[in-house]
PDB file of N, CA and C in Angstrom:
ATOM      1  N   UNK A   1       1.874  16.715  28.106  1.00  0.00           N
ATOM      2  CA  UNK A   1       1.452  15.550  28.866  1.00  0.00           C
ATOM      3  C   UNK A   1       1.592  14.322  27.977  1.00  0.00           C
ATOM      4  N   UNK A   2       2.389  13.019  28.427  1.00  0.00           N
ATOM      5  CA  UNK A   2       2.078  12.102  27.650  1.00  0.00           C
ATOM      6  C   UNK A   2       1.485  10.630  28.198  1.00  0.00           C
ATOM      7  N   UNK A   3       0.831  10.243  27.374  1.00  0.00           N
ATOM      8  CA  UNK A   3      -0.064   9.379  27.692  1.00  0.00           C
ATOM      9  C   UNK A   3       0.721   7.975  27.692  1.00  0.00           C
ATOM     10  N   UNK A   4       0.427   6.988  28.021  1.00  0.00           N
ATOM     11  CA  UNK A   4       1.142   5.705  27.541  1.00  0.00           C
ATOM     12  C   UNK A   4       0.165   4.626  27.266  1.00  0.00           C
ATOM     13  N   UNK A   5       0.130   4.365  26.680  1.00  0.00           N
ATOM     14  CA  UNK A   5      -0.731   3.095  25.958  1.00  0.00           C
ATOM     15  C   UNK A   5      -0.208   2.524  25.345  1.00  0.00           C
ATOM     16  N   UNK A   6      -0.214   0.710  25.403  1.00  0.00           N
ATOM     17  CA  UNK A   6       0.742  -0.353  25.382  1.00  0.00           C
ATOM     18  C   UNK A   6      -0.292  -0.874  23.977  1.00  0.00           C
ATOM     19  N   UNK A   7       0.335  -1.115  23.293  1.00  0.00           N
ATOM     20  CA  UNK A   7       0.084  -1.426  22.034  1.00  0.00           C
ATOM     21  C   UNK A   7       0.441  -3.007  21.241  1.00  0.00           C
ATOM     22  N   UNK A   8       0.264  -4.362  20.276  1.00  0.00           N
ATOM     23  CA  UNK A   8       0.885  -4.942  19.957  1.00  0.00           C
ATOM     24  C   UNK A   8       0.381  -4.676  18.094  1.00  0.00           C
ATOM     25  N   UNK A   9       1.722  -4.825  18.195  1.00  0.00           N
ATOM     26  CA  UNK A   9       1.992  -4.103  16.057  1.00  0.00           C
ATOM     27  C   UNK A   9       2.927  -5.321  15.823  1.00  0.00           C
ATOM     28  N   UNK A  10       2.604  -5.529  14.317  1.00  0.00           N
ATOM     29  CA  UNK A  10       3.496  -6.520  13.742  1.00  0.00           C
ATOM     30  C   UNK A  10       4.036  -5.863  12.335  1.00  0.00           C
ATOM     31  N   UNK A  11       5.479  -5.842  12.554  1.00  0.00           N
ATOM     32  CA  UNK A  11       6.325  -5.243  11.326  1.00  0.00           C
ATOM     33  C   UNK A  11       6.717  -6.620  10.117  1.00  0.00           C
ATOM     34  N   UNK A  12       6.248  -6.012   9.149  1.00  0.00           N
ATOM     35  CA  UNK A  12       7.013  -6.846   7.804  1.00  0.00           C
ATOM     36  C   UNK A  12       7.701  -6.203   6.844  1.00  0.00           C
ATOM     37  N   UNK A  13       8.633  -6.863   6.724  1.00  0.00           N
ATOM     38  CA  UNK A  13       9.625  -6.807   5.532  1.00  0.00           C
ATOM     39  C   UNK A  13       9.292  -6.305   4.277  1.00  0.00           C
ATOM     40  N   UNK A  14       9.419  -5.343   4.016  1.00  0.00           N
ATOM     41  CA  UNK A  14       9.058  -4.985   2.332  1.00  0.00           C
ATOM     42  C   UNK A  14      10.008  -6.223   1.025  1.00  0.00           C
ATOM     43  N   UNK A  15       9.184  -6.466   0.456  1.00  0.00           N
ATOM     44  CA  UNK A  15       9.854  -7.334  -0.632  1.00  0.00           C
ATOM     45  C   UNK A  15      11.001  -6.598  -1.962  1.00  0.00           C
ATOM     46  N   UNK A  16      10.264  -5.346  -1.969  1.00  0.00           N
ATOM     47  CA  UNK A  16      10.943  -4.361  -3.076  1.00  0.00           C
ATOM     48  C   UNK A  16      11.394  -3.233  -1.455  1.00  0.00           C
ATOM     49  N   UNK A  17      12.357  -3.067  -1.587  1.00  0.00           N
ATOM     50  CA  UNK A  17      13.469  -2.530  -0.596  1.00  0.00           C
ATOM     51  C   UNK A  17      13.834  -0.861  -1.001  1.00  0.00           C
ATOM     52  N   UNK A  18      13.437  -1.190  -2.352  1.00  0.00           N
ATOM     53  CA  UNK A  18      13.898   0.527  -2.997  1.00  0.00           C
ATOM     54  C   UNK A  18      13.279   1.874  -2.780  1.00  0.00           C
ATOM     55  N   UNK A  19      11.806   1.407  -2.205  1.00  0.00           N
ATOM     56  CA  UNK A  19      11.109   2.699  -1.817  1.00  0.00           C
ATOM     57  C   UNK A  19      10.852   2.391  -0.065  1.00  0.00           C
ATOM     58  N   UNK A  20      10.641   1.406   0.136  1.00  0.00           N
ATOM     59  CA  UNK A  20      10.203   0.884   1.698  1.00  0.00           C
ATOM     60  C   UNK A  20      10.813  -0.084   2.355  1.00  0.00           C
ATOM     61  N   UNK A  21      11.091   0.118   3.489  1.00  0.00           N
ATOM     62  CA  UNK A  21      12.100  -0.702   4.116  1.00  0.00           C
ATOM     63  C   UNK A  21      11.115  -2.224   5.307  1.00  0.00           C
ATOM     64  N   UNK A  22       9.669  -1.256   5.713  1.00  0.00           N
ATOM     65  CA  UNK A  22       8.577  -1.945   6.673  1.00  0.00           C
ATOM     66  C   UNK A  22       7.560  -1.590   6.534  1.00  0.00           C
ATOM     67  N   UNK A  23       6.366  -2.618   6.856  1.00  0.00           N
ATOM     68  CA  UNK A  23       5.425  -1.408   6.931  1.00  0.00           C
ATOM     69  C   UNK A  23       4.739  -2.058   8.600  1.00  0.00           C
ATOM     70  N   UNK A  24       4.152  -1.230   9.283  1.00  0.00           N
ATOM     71  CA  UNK A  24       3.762  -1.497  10.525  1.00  0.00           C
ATOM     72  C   UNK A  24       2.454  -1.535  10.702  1.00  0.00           C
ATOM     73  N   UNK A  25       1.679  -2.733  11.265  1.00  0.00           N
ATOM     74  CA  UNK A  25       0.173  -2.744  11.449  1.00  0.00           C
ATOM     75  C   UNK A  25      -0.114  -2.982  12.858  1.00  0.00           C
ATOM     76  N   UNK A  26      -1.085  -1.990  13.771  1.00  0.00           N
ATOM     77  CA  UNK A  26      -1.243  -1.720  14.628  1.00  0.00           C
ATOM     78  C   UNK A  26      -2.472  -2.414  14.803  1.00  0.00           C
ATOM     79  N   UNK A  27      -2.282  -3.775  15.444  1.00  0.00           N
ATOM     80  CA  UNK A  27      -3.582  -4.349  16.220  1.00  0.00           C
ATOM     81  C   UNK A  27      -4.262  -4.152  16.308  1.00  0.00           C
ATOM     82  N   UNK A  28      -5.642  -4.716  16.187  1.00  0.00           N
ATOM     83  CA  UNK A  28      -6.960  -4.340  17.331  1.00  0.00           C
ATOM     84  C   UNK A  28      -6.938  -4.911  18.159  1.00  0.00           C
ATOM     85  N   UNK A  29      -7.784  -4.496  19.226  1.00  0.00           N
ATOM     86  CA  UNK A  29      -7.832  -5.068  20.379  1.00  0.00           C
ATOM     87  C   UNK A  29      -8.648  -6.776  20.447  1.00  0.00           C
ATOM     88  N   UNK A  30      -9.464  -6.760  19.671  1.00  0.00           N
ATOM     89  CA  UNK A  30     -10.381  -7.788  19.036  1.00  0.00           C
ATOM     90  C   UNK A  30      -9.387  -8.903  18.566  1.00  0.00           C
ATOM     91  N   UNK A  31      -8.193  -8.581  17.998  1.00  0.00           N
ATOM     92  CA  UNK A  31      -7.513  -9.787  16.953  1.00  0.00           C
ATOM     93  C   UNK A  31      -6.235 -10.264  17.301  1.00  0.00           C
ATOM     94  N   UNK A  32      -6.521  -9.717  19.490  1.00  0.00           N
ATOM     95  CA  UNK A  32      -4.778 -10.154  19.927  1.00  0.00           C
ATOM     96  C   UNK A  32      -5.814 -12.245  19.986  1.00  0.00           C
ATOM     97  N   UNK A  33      -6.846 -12.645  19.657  1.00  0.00           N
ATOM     98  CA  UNK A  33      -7.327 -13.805  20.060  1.00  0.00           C
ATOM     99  C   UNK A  33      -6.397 -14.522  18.979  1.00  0.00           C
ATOM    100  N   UNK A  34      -6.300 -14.181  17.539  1.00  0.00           N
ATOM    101  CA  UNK A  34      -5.686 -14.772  16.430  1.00  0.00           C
ATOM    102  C   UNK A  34      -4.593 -15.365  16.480  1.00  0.00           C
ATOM    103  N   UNK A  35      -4.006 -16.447  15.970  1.00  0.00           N
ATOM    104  CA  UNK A  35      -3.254 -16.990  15.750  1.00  0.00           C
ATOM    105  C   UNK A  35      -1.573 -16.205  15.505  1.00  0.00           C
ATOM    106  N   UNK A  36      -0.516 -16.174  15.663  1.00  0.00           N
ATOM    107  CA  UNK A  36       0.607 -15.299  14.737  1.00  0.00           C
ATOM    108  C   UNK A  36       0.386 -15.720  13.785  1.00  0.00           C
ATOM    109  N   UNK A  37       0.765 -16.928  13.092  1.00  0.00           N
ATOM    110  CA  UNK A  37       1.057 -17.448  12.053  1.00  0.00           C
ATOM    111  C   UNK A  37      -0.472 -16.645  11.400  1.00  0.00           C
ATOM    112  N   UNK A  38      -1.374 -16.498  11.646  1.00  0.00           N
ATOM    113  CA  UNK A  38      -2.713 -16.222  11.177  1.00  0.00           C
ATOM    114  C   UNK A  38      -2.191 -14.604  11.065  1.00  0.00           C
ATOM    115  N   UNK A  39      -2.072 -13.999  11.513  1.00  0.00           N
ATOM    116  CA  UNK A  39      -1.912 -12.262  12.054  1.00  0.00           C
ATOM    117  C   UNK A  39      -0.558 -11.994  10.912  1.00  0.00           C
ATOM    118  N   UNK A  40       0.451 -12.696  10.566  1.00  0.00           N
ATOM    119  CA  UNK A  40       1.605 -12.393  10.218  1.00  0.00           C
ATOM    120  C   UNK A  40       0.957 -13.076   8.540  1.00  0.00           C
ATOM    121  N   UNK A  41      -0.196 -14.062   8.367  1.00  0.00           N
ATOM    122  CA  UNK A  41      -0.360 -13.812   6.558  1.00  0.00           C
ATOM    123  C   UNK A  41      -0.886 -13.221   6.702  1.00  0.00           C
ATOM    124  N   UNK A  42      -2.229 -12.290   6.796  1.00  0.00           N
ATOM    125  CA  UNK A  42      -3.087 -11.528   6.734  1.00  0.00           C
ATOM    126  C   UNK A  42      -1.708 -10.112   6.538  1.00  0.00           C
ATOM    127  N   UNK A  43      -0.973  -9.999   7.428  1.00  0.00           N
ATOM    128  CA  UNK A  43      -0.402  -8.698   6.894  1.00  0.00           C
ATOM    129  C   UNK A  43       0.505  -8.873   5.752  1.00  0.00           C
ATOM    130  N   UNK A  44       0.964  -9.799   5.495  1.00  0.00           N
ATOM    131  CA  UNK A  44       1.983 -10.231   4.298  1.00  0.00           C
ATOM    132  C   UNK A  44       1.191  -9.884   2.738  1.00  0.00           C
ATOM    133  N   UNK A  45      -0.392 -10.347   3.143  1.00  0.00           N
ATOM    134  CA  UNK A  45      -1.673  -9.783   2.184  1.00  0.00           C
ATOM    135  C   UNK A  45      -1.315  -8.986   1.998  1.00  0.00           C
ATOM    136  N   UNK A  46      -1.596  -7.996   2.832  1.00  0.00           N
ATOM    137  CA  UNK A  46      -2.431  -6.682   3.195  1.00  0.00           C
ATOM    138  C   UNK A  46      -0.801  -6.114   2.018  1.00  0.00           C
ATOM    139  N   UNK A  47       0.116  -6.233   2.662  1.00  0.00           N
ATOM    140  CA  UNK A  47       1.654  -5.712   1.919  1.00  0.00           C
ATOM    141  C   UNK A  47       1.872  -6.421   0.037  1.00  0.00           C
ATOM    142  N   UNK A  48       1.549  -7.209  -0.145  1.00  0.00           N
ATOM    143  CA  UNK A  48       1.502  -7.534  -1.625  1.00  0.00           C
ATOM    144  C   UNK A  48       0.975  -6.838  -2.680  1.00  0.00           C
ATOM    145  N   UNK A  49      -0.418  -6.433  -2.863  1.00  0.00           N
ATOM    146  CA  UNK A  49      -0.822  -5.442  -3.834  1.00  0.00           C
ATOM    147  C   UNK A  49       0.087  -4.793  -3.919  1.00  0.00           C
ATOM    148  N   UNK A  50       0.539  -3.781  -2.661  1.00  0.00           N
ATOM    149  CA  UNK A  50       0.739  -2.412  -2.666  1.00  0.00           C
ATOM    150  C   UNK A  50       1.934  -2.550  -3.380  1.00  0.00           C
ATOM    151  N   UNK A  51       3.026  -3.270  -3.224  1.00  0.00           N
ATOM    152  CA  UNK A  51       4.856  -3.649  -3.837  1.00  0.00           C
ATOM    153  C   UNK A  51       4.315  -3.931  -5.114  1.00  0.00           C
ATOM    154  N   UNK A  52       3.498  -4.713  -5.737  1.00  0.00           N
ATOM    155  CA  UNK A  52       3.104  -4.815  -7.230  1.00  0.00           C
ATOM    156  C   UNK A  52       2.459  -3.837  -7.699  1.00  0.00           C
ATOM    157  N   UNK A  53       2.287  -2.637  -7.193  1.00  0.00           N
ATOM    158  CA  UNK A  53       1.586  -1.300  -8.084  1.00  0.00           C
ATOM    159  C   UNK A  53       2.657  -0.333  -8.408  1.00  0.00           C
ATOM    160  N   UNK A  54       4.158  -0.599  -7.692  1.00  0.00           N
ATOM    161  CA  UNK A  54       5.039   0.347  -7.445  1.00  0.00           C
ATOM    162  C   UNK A  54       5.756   0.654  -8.809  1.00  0.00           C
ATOM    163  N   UNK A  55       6.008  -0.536  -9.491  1.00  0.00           N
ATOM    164  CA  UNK A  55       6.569  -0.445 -10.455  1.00  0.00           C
ATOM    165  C   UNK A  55       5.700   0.288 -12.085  1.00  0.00           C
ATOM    166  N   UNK A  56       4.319  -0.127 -11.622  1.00  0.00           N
ATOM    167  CA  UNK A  56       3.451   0.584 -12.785  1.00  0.00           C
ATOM    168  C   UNK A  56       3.250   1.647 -13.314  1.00  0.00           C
ATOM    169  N   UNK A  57       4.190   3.047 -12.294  1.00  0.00           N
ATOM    170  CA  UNK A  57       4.121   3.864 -12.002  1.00  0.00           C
ATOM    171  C   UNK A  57       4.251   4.920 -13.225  1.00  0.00           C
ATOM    172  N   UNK A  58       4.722   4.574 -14.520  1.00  0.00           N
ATOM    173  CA  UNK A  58       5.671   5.188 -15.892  1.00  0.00           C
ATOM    174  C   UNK A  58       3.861   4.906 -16.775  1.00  0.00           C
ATOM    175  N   UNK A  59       3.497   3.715 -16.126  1.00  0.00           N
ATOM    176  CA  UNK A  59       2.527   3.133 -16.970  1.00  0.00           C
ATOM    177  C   UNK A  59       1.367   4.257 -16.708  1.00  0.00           C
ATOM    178  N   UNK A  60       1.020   4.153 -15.825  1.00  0.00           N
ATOM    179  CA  UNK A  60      -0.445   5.387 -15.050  1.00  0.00           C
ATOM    180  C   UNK A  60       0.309   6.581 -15.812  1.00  0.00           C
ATOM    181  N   UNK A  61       1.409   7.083 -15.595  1.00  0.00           N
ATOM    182  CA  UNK A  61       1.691   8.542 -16.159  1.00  0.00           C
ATOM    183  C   UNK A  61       1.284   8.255 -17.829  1.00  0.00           C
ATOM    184  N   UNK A  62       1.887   7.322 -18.940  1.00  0.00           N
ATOM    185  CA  UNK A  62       1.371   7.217 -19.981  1.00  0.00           C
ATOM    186  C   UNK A  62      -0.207   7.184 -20.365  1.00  0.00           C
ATOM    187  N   UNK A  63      -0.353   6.366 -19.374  1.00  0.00           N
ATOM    188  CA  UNK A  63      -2.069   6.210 -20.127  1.00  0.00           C
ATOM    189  C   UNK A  63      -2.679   7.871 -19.593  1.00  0.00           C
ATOM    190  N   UNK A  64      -2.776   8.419 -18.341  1.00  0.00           N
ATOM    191  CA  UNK A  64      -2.773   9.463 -18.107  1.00  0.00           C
ATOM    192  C   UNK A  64      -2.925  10.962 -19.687  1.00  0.00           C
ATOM    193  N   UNK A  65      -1.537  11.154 -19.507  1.00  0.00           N
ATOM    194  CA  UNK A  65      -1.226  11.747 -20.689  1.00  0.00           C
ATOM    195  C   UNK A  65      -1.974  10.967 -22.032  1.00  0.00           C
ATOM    196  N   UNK A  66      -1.784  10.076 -22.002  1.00  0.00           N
ATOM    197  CA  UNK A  66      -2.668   9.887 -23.366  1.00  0.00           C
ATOM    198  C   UNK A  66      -4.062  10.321 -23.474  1.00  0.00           C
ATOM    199  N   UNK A  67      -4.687  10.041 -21.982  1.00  0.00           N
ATOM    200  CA  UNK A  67      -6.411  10.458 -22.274  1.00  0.00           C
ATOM    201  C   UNK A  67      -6.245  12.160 -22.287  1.00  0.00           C
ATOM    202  N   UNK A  68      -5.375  12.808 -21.710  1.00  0.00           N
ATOM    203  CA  UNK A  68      -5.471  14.017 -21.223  1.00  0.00           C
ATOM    204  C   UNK A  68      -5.016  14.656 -23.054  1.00  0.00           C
ATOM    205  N   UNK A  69      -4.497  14.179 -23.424  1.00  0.00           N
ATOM    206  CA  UNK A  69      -3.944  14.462 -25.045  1.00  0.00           C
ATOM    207  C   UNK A  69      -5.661  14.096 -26.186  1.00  0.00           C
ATOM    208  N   UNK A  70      -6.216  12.559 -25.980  1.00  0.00           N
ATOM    209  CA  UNK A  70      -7.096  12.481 -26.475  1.00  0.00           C
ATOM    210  C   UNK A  70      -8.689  13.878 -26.004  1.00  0.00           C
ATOM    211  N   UNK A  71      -8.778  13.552 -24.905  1.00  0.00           N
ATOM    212  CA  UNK A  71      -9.816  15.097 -24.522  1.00  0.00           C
ATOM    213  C   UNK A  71      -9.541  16.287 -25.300  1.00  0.00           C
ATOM    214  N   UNK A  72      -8.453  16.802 -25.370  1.00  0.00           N
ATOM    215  CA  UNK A  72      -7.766  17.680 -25.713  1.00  0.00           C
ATOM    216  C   UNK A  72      -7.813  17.971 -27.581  1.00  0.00           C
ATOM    217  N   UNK A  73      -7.353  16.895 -28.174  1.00  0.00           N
ATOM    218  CA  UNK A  73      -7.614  16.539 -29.045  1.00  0.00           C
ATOM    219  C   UNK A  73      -9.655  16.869 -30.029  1.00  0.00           C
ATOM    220  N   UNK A  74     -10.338  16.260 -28.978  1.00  0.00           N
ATOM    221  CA  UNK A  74     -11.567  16.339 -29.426  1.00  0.00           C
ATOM    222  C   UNK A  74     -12.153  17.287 -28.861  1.00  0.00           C
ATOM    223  N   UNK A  75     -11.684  18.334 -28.086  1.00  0.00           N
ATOM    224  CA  UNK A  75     -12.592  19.245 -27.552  1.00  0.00           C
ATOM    225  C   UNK A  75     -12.162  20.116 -28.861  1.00  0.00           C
ATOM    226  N   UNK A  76     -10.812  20.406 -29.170  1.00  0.00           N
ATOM    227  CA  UNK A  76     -10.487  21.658 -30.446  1.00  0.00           C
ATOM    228  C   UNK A  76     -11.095  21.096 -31.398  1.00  0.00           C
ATOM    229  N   UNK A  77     -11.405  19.872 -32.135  1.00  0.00           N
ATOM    230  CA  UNK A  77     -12.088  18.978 -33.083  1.00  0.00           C
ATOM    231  C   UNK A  77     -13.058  19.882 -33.221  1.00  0.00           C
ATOM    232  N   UNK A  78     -13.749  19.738 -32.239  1.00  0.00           N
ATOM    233  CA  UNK A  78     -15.756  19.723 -31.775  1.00  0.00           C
ATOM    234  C   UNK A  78     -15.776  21.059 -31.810  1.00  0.00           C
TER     235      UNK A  78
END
């Protein structure tokens, strides 16, 4: 059985292209009152952190391994 329910979503552009091409945010019903121009920064937000964590990714595995090496380190110590 399928249902149909009419929906409004606003797609943006990924800035870094290499892992993501869009990402899609599905309305509330509450925030069709908002502005676009208002609705389209709020998701441009919402998409920024996430493209600036992508690249850190070598970094988290180093520090990672380093604490997992330091524990390691002081548990045979102790």
């Amino acid at each position: 059985m399928v249902k149909g329910v009419s929906r409004q979503v606003i797609v943006v552009k990924s800035p870094d292209e290499k892992m993501f091409e869009q990402a899609i945010f599905i309305l509330r019903t509450d925030a069709e009152s908002l502005s676009d121009e208002m609705l389209l920064k709020e998701a441009q937000k919402a998409v920024r952190p996430a493209a600036r964590l992508v690249g850190f990714g070598p970094m988290w595995a180093a520090a990672g391994a380093a604490s997992t090496a330091l524990v390691w380190l002081l548990t045979t110590l102790f």
